[in-house]
N, C-alpha and C. Protein backbone atom coordinates (compact mmCIF):
# COMPACT_ATOMS: atom_id res chain seq x y z
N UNK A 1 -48.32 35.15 -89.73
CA UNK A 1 -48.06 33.95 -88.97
C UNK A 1 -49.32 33.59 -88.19
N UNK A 2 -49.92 32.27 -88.01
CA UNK A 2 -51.05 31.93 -87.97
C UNK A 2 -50.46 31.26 -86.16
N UNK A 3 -51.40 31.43 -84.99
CA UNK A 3 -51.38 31.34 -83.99
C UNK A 3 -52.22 30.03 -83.76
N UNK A 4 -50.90 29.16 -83.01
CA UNK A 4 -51.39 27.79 -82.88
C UNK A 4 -52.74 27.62 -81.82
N UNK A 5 -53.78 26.96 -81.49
CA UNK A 5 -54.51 26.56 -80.27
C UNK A 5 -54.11 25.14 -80.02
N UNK A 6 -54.18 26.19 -78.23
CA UNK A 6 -54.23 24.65 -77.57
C UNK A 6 -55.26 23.50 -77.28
N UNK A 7 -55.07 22.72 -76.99
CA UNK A 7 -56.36 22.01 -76.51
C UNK A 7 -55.68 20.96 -75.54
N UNK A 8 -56.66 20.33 -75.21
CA UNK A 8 -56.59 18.83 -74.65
C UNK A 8 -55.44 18.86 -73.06
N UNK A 9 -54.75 17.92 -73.06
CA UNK A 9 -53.40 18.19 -71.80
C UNK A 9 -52.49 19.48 -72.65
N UNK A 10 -52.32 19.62 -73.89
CA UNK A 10 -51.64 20.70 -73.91
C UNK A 10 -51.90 22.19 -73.18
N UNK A 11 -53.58 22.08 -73.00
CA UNK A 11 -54.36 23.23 -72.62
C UNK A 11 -54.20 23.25 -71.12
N UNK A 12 -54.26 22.00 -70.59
CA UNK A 12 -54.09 22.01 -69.13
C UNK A 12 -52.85 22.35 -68.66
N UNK A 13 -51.73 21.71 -69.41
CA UNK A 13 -50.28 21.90 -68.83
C UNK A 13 -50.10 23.58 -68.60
N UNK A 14 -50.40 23.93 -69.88
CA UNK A 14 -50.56 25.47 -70.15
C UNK A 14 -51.28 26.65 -68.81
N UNK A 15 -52.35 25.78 -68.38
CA UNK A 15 -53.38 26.88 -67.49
C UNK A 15 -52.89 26.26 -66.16
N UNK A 16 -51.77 25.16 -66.37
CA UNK A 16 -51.34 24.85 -64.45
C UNK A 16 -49.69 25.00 -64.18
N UNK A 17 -49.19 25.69 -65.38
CA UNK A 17 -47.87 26.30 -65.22
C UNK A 17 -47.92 28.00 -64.75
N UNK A 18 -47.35 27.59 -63.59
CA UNK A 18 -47.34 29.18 -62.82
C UNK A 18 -46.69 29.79 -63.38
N UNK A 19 -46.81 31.43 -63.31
CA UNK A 19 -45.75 32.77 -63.80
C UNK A 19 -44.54 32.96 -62.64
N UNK A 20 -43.49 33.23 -63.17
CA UNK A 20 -42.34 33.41 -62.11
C UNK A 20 -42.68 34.60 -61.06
N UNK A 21 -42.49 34.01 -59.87
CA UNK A 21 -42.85 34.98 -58.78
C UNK A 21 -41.86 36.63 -59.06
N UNK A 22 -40.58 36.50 -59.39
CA UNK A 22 -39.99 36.97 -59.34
C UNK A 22 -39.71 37.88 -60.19
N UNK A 23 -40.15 37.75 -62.03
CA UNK A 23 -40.35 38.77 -62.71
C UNK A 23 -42.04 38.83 -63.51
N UNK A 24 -42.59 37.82 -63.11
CA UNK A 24 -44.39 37.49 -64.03
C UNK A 24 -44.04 36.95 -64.85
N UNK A 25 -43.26 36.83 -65.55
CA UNK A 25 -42.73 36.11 -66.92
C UNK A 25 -43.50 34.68 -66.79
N UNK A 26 -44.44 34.41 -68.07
CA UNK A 26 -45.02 33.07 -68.04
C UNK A 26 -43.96 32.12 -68.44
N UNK A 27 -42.91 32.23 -68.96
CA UNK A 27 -41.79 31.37 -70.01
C UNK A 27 -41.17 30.62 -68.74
N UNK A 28 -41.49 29.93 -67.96
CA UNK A 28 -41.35 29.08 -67.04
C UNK A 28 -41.56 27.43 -67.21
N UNK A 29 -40.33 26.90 -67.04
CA UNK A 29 -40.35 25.16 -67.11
C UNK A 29 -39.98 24.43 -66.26
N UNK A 30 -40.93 23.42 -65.71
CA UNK A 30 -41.09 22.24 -64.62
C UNK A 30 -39.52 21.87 -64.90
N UNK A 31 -38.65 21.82 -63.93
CA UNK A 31 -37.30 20.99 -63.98
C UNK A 31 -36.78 19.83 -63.12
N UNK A 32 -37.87 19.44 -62.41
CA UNK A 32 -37.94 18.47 -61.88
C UNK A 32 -39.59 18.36 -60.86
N UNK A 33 -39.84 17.03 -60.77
CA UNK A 33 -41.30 16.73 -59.87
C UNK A 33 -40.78 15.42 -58.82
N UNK A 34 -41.43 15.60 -57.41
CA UNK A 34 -41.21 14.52 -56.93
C UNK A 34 -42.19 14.40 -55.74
N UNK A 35 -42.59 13.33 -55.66
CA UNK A 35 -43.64 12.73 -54.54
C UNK A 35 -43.11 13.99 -52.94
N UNK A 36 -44.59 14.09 -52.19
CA UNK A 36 -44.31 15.23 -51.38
C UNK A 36 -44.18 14.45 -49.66
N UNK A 37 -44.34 12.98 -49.86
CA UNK A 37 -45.14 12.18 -48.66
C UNK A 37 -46.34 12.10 -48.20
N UNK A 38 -47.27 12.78 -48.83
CA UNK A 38 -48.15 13.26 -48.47
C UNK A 38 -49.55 12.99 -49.00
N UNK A 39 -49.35 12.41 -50.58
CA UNK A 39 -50.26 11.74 -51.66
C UNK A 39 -49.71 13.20 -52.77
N UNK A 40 -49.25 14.26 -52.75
CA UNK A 40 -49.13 15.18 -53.77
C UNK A 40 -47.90 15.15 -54.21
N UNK A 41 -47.32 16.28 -54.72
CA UNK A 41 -46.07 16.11 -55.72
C UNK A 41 -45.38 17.46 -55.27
N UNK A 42 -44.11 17.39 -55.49
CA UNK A 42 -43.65 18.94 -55.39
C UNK A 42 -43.16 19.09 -56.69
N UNK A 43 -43.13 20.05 -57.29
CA UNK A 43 -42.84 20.92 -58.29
C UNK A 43 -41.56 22.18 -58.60
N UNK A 44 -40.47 21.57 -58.97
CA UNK A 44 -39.20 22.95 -59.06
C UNK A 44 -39.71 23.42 -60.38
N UNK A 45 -39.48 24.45 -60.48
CA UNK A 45 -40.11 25.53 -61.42
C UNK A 45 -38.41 26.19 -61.39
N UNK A 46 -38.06 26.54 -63.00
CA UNK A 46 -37.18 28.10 -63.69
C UNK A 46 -37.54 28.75 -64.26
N UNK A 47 -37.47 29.68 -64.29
CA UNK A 47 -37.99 30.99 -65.42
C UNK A 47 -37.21 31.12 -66.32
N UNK A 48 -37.42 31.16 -67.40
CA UNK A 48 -36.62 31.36 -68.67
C UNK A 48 -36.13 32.81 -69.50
N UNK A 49 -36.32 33.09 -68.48
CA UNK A 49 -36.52 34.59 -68.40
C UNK A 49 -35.49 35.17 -67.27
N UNK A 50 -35.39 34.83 -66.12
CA UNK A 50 -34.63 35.73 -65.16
C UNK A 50 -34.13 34.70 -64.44
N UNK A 51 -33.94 33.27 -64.74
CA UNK A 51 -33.37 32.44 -64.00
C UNK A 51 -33.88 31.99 -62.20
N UNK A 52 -35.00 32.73 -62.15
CA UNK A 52 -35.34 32.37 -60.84
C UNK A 52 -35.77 30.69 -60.66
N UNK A 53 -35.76 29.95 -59.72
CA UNK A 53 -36.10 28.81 -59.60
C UNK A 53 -36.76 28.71 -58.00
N UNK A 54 -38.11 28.13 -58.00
CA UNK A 54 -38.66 27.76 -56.77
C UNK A 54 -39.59 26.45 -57.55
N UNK A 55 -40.45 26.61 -55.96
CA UNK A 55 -40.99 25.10 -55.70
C UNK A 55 -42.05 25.12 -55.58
N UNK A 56 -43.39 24.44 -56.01
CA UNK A 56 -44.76 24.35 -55.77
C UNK A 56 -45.07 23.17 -55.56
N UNK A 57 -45.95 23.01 -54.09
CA UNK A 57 -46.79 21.56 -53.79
C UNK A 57 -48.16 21.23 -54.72
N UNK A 58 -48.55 20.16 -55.27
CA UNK A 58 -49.54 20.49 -55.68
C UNK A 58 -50.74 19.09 -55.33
């Protein structure tokens, strides 16, 4: 089985999705984004892996 590369925004999405605090598990998906007031965004994050869910400003 031949291993895909990333590139382009796929590469970025990839290197700015955090690992779950809670087990390291990279298998983590954005489940919602929303303006912070501030000019940035907040970020809910799940792990697909252990069900943890938190939040990143970015």
């Amino acid at each position: 089985m031949a291993a895909s590369e990333l590139t382009g925004s796929a590469l970025d999405d990839y290197l700015n999705t955090p690992d779950c605090p809670q087990c390291s598990s990279d298998d983590v998906v954005c489940t919602d984004s929303y303006p912070d007031g501030m000019g940035g965004a907040m970020k809910v994050w799940r792990c697909e892996r252990c069900g943890h869910v938190w939040t990143t400003s970015s």
